[in-house]
Protein backbone atom coordinates (compact mmCIF):
# COMPACT_ATOMS: atom_id res chain seq x y z
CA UNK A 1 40.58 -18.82 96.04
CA UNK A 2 44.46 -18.46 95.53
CA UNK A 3 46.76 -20.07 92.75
CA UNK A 4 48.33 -22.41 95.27
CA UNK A 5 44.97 -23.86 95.97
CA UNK A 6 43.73 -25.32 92.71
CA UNK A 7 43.02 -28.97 94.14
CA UNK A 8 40.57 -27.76 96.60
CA UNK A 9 37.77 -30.02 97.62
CA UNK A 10 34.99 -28.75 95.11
CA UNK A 11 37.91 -28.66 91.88
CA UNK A 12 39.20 -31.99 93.29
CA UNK A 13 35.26 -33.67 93.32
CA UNK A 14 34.64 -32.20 90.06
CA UNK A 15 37.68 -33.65 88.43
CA UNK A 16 36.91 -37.27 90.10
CA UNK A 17 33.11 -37.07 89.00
CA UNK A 18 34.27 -36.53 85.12
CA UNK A 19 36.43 -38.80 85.02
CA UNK A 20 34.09 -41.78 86.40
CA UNK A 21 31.28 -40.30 83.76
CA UNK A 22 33.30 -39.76 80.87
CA UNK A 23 34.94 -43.40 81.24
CA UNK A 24 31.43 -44.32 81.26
CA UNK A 25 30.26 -42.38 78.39
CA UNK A 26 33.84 -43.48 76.36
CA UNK A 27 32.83 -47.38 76.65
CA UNK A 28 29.22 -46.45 75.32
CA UNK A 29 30.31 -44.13 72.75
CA UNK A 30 32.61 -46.95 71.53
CA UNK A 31 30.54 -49.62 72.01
CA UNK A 32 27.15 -48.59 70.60
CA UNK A 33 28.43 -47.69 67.26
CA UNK A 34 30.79 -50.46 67.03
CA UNK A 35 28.01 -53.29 67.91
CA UNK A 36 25.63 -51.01 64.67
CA UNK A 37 28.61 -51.74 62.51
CA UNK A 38 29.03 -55.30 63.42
CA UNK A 39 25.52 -55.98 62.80
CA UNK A 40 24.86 -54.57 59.38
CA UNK A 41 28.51 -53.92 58.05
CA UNK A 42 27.49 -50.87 56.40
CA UNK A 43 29.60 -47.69 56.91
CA UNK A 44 26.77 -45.70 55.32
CA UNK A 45 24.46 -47.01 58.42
CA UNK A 46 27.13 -46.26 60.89
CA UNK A 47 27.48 -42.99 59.66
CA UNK A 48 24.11 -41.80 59.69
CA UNK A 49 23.52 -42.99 63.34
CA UNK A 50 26.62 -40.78 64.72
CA UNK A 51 24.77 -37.73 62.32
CA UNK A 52 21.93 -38.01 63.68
CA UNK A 53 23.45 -38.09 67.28
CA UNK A 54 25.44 -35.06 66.92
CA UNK A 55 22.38 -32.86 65.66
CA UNK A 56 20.70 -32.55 69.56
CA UNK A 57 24.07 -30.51 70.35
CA UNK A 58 22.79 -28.15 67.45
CA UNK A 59 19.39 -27.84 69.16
CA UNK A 60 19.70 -27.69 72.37
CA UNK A 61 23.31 -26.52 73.74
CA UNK A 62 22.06 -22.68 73.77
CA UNK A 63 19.51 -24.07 76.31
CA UNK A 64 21.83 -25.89 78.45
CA UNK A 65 24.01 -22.68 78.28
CA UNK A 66 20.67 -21.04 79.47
CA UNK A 67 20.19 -22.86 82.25
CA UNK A 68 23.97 -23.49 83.21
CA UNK A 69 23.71 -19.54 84.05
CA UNK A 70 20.32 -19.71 85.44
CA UNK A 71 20.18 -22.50 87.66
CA UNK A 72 22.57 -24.81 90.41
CA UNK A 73 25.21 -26.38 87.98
CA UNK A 74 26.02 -28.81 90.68
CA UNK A 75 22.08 -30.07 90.69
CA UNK A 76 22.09 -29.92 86.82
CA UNK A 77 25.50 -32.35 86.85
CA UNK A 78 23.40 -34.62 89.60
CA UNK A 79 20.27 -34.85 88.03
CA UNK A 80 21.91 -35.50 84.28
CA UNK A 81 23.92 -38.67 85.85
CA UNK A 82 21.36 -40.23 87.44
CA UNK A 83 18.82 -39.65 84.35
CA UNK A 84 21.82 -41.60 82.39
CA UNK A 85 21.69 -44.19 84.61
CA UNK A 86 18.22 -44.84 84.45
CA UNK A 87 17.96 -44.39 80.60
CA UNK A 88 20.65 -46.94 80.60
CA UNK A 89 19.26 -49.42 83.00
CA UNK A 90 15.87 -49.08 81.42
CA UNK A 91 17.55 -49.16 77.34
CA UNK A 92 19.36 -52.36 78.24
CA UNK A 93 16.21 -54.73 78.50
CA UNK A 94 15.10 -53.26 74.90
CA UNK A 95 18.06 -54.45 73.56
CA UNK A 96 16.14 -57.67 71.10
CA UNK A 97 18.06 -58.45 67.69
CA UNK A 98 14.97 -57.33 65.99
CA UNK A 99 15.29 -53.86 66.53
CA UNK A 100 18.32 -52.93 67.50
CA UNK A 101 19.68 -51.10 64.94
CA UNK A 102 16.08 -48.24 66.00
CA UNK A 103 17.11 -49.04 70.13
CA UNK A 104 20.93 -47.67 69.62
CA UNK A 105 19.57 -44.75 67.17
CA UNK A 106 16.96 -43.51 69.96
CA UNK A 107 19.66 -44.31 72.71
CA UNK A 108 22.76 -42.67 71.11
CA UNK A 109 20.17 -39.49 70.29
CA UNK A 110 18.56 -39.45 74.19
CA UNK A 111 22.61 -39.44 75.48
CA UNK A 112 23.81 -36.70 72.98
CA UNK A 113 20.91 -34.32 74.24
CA UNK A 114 22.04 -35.16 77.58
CA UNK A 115 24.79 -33.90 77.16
CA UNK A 116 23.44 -30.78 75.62
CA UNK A 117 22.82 -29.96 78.55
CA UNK A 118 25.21 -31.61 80.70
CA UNK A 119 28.42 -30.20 79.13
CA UNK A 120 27.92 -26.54 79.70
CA UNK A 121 27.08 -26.81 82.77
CA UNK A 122 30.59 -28.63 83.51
CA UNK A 123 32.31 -26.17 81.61
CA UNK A 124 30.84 -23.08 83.34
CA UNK A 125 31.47 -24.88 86.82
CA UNK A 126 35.27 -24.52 86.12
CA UNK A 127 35.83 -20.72 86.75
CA UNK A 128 33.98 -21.11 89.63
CA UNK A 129 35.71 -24.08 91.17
CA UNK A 130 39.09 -22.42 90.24
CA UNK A 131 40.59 -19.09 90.31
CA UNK A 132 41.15 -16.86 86.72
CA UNK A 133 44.91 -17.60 87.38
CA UNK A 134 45.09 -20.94 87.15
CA UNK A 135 42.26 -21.82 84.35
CA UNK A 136 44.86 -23.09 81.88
CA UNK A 137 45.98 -25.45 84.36
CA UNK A 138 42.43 -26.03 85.49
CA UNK A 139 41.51 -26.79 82.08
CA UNK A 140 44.43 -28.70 81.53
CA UNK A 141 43.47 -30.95 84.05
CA UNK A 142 40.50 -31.65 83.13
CA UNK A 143 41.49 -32.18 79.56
CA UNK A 144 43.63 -34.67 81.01
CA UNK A 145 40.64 -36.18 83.09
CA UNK A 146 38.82 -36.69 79.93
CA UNK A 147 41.94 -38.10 77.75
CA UNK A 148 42.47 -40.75 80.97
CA UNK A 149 38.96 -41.65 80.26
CA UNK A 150 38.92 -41.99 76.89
CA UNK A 151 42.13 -43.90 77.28
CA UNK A 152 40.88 -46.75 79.16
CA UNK A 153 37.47 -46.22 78.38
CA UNK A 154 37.61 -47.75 74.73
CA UNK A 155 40.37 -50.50 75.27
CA UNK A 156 38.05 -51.59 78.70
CA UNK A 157 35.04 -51.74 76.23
CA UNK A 158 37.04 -53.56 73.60
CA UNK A 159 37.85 -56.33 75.79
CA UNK A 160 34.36 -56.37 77.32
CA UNK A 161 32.35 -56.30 74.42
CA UNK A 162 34.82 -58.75 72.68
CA UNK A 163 34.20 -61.68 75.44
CA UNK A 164 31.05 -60.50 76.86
CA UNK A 165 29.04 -58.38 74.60
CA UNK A 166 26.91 -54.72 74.36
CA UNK A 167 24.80 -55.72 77.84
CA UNK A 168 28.28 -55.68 80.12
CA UNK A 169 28.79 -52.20 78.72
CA UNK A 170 25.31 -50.99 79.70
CA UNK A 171 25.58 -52.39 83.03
CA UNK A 172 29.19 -51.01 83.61
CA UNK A 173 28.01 -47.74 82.42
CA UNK A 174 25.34 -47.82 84.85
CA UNK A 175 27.30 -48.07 87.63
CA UNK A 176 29.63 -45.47 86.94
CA UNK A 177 27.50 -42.92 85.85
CA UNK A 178 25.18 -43.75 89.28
CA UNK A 179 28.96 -43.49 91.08
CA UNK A 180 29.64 -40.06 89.48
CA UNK A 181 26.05 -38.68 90.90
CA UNK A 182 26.86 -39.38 94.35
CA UNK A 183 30.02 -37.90 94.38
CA UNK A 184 28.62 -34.98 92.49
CA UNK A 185 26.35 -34.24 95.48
CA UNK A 186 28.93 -33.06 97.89
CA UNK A 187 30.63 -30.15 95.87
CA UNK A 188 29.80 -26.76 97.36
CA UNK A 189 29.26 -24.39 94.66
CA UNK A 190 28.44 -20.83 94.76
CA UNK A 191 24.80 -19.81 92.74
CA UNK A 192 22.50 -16.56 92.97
CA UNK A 193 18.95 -17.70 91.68
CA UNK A 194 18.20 -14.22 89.28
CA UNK A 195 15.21 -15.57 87.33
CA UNK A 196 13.34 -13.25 89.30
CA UNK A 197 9.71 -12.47 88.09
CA UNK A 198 10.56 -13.27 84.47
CA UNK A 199 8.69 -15.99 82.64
CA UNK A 200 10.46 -18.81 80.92
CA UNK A 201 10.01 -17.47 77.21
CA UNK A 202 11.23 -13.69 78.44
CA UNK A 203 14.25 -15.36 79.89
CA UNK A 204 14.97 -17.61 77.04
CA UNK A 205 14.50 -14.75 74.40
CA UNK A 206 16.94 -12.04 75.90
CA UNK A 207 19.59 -14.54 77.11
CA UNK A 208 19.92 -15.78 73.26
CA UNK A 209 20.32 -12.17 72.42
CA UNK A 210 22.86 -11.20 74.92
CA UNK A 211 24.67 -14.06 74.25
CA UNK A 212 24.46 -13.48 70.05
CA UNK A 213 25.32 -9.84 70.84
CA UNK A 214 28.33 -10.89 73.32
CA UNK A 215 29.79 -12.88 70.25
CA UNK A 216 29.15 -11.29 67.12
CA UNK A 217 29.72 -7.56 68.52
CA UNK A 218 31.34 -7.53 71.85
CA UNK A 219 34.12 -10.16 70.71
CA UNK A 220 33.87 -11.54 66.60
CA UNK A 221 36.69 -12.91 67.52
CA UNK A 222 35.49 -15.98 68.90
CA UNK A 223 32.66 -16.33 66.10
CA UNK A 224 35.44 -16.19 63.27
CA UNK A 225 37.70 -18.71 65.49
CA UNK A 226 34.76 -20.99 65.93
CA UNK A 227 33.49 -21.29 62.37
CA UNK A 228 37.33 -21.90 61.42
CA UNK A 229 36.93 -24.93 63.76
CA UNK A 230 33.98 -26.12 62.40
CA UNK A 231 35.28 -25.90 59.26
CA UNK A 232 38.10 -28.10 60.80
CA UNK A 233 35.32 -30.74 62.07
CA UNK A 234 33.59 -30.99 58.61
CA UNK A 235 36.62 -32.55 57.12
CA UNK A 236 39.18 -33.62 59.94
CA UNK A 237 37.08 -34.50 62.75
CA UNK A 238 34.18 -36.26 60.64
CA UNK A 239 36.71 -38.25 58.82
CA UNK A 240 38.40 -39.62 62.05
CA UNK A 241 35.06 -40.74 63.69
CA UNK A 242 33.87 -42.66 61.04
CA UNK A 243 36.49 -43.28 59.05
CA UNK A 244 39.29 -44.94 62.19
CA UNK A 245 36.22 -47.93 62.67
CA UNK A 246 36.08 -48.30 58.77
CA UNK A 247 39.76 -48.46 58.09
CA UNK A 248 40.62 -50.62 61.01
CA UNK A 249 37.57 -52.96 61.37
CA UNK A 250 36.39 -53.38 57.65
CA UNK A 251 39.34 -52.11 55.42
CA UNK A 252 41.63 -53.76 57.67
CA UNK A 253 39.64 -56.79 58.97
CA UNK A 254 41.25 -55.95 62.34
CA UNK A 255 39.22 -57.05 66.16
CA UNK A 256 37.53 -54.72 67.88
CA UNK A 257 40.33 -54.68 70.71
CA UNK A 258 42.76 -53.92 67.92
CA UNK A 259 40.20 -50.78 67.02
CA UNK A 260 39.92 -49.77 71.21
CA UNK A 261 43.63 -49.58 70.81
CA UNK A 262 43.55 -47.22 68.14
CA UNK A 263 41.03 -44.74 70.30
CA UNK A 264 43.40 -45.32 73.31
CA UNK A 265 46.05 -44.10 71.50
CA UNK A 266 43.97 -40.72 70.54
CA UNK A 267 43.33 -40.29 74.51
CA UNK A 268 47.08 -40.93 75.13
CA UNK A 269 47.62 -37.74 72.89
CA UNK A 270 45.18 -36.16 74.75
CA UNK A 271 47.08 -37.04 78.18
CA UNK A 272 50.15 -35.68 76.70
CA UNK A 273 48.79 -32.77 75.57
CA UNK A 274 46.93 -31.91 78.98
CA UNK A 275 50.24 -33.03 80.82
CA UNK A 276 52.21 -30.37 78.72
CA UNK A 277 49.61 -28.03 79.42
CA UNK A 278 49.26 -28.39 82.91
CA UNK A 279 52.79 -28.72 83.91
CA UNK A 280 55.29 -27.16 81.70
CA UNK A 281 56.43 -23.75 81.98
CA UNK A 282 56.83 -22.80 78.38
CA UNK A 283 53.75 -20.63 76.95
CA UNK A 284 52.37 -20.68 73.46
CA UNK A 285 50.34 -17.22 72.36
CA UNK A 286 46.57 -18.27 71.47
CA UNK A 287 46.92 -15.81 68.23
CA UNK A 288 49.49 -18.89 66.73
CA UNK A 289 47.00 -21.43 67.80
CA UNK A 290 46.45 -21.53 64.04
CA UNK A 291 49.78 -24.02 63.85
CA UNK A 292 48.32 -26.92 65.83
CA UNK A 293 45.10 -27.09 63.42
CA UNK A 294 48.13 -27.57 60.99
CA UNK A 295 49.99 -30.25 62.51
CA UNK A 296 46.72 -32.48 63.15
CA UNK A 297 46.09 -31.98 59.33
CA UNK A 298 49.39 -33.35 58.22
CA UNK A 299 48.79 -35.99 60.75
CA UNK A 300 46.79 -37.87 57.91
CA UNK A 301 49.14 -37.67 55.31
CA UNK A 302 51.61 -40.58 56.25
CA UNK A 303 48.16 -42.52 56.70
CA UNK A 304 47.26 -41.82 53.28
CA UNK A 305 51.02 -42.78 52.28
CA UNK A 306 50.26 -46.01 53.97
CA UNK A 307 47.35 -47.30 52.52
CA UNK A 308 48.95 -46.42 49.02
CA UNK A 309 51.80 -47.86 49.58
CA UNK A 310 49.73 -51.08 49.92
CA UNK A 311 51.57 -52.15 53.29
CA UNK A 312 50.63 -54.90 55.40
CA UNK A 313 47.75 -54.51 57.50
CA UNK A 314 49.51 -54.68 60.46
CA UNK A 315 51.96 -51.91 59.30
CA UNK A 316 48.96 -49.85 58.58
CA UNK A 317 47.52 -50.12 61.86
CA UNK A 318 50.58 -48.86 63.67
CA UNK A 319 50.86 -46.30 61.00
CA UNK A 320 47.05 -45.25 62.44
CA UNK A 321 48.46 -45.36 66.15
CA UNK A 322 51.22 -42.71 65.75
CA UNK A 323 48.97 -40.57 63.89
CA UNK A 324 46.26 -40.54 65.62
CA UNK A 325 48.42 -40.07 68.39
CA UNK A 326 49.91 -37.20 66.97
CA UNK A 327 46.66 -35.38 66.17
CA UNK A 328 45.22 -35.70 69.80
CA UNK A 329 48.55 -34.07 70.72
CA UNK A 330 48.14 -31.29 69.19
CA UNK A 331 44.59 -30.81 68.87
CA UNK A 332 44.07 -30.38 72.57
CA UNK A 333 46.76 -28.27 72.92
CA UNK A 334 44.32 -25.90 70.88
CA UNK A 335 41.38 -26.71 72.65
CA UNK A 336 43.03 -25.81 75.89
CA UNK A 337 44.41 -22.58 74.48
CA UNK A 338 40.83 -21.79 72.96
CA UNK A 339 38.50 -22.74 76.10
CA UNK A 340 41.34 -20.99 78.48
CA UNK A 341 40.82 -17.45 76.12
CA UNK A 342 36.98 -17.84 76.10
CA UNK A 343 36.58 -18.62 79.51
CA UNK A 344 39.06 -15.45 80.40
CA UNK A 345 37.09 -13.06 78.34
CA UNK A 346 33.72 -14.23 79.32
CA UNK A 347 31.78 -12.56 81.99
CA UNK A 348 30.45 -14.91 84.76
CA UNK A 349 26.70 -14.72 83.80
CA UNK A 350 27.28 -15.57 80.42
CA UNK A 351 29.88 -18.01 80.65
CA UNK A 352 27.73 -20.88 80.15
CA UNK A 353 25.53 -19.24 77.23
CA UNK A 354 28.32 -18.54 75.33
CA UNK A 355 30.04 -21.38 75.47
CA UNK A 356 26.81 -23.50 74.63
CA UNK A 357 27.06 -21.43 71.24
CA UNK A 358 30.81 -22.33 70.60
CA UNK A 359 29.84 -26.27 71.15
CA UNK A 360 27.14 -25.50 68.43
CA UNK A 361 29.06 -23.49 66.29
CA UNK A 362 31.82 -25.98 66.37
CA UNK A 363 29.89 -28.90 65.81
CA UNK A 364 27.10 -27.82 63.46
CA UNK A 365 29.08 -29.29 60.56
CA UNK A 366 30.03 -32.87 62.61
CA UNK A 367 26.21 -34.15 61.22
CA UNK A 368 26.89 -33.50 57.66
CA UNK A 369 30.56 -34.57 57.80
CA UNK A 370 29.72 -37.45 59.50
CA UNK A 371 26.68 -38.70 56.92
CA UNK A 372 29.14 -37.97 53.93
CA UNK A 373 32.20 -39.62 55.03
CA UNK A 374 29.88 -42.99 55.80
CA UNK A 375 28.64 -42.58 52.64
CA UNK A 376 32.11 -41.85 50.79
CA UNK A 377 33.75 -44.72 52.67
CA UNK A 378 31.08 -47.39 51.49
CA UNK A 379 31.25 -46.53 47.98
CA UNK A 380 34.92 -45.54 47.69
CA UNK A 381 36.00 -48.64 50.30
CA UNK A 382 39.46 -49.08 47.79
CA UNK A 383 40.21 -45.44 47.76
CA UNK A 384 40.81 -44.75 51.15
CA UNK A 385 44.27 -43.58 50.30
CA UNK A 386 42.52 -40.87 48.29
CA UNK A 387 39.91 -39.76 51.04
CA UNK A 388 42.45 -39.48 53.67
CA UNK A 389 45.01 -36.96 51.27
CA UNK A 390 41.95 -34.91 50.12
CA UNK A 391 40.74 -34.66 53.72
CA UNK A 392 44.27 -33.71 54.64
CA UNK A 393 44.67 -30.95 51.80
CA UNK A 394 40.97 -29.48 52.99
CA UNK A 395 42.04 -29.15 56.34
CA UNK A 396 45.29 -27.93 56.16
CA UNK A 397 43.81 -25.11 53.85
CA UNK A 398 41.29 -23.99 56.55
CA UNK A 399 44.47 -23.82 59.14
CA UNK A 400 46.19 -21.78 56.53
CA UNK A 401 43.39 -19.68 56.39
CA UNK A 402 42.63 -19.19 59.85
CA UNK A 403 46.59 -17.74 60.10
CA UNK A 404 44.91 -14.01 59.80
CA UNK A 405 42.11 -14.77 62.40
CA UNK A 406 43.72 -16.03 65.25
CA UNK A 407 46.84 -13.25 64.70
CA UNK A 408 44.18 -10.97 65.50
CA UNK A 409 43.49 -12.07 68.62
CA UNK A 410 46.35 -9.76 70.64
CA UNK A 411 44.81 -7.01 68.44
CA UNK A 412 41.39 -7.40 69.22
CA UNK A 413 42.06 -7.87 72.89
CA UNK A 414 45.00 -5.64 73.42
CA UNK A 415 47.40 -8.02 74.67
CA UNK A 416 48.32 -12.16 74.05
CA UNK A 417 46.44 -14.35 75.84
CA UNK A 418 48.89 -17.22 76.98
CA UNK A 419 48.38 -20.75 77.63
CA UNK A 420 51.32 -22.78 79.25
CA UNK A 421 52.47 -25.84 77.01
């Protein structure tokens, strides 16, 4: 596979079949939540649920590296769209006032482990589907994929959930993620079965250690980058999912198309970000990735500014857009330049293992940050001013911080690793 032929048919079907799941996942994601909040107005609720949906990641994401390496990615895409579906199809007749609150919990918990094991297995396809030269702009693509998604995703689910309500989503969701299976189906992908005569617990055992030994020894690198990001998802990250819903939709008494807006406008810095990546020819070095984790931080500040400025809550709101905006910018921009070096430096065979342990490295802090900043934004509900500037000042300390790490990543490596931005 050359440079020139990035869009082949397997790249092209694997690009297509994200973006009909992840628009799918997007309105759920948005919707489920949002219809929790509506129905018991508590923040603290709201952000237990999303903890306790971000903890399967934690659990099971070294598996789903495991068997991303071991076993067809193409069948493991297949079979984890389809088992949506029908989780879906089958979750939407439980749906009874009663006990909804316990349905969305078990639902929102069955999807994240889903995609335990669904998201390595996409990642690890990528390098396989495109050649080593052109994995920024592979990546870049399909960071733009997902940002197109999320884009339309929440302001389709804010308009359908505003006139028709949560069953509409499910059924929409349904469709697309049954859509995305059959179109998964056809891509060609290269696999050697190496299980061999090894029993499940053998292969389990010494793949975790390889893949512990690949990161802490072969490359520390990536373990110090990775808790610097977690570190960045404990504050920023946390305080963005739960806090954009409370500051829009109970601070602000705003609709809940007003608060799809708000997530579209987080994809469109995503698309802009994957659009920079993909197509311009300037390059950024991965060691001063440390800059963007800088710029998203100061992102919150004229939010903070806002909200103590006691503006109109209209004036707020756009305040949110442009920031959030801004943030998704240059947050992906990272993301690209940080999934481009691990995927570079990552032998084939371990490519999914390892990055199964960066997903749960990254977001083994998302739980806690995400339980807190419910509970802060309940009880400090007229102090959001003062959440938003101390989450700032916390993040931009870790990107400070992280300056030294990521300098030492042309030292480390012997030479830059460049994305193009």
């Amino acid at each position: 596979m050359n440079k020139q032929n990035l869009f082949n048919k397997n790249f092209s079907i694997v690009v297509l079949g994200q973006l009909i799941s992840i628009f799918a996942n997007s309105i759920l994601r948005f919707a489920l939540p949002l219809y929790i909040l509506d129905q018991t107005g508590s923040t603290a609720i709201f952000g237990s649920i999303l903890a306790a949906a971000a903890v399967p990641p934690i659990l099971f994401s070294p598996l789903g590296g495991i068997l991303a390496d071991r076993y067809n990615r193409k069948n493991i895409m297949v079979i984890l769209d389809f088992l949506t579906a029908f989780i879906i199809a089958g979750f939407s007749y439980l749906l009874i006032d009663g006990a909804v609150i316990i349905i969305i919990a078990i639902l929102m918990i069955i999807f994240s482990v889903i995609q335990s094991f669904y998201q390595p297995a996409v990642q690890a396809s990528i390098p396989v589907v495109a050649a080593a030269e052109n994995l920024e702009k592979a990546n870049g693509i399909v960071s733009l994929v997902n940002a197109v998604s999320n884009l339309f995703g929440p302001v389709a689910a804010g308009i359908l959930y505003g006139i028709f309500g949560i069953k509409q989503i499910m059924l929409v969701s349904f469709i697309c993620f049954s859509a995305a299976a059959v179109m998964e189906m056809f891509i060609v992908m290269k696999f050697k079965n190496d299980i061999n005569n090894k029993n499940v617990r053998e292969i389990i055992r010494s793949d975790i250690k390889i893949s512990i030994d690949y990161i802490t020894k072969d490359k520390p690198i990536m373990l110090k980058a990775m808790l610097i990001i977690s570190g960045i998802n404990l504050f920023l990250t946390s305080m963005i999912i739960v806090g954009l819903p409370a500051m829009i939709k109970v601070q602000l008494g705003l609709s809940s198309q007003l608060y799809g807006l708000a997530e579209g406008a987080m994809a469109a810095g995503m698309i802009t970000g994957g659009i920079f990546i993909s197509s311009s020819a300037k390059k950024i070095a991965a060691e001063n990735s440390y800059k963007m984790l800088g710029y998203a931080s100061l992102g919150l500040v004229p939010i903070a500014a806002a909200f103590t400025l006691n503006l109109s809550a209209m004036t707020i709101y756009y305040i949110i857009l442009l920031s959030c905006f801004e943030m998704m910018f240059v947050i992906t921009i990272f993301s690209i330049v940080m999934m481009s070096f691990v995927q570079r430096e990552t032998p084939d065979h371990l490519i999914g293992k390892v990055i199964s342990y960066i997903l749960v490295l990254t977001q083994c802090t998302l739980p806690f940050g995400q339980a807190l900043y419910g509970f802060v934004f309940e009880k400090m509900a007229s102090s959001i001013n003062i959440i938003v500037i101390v989450t700032a000042i916390c993040s931009f300390s870790v990107a400070v911080y992280s300056k030294s790490t990521f300098n030492r990543i042309s030292e480390k490596n012997k030479r830059t690793v460049y994305a193009e931005i």
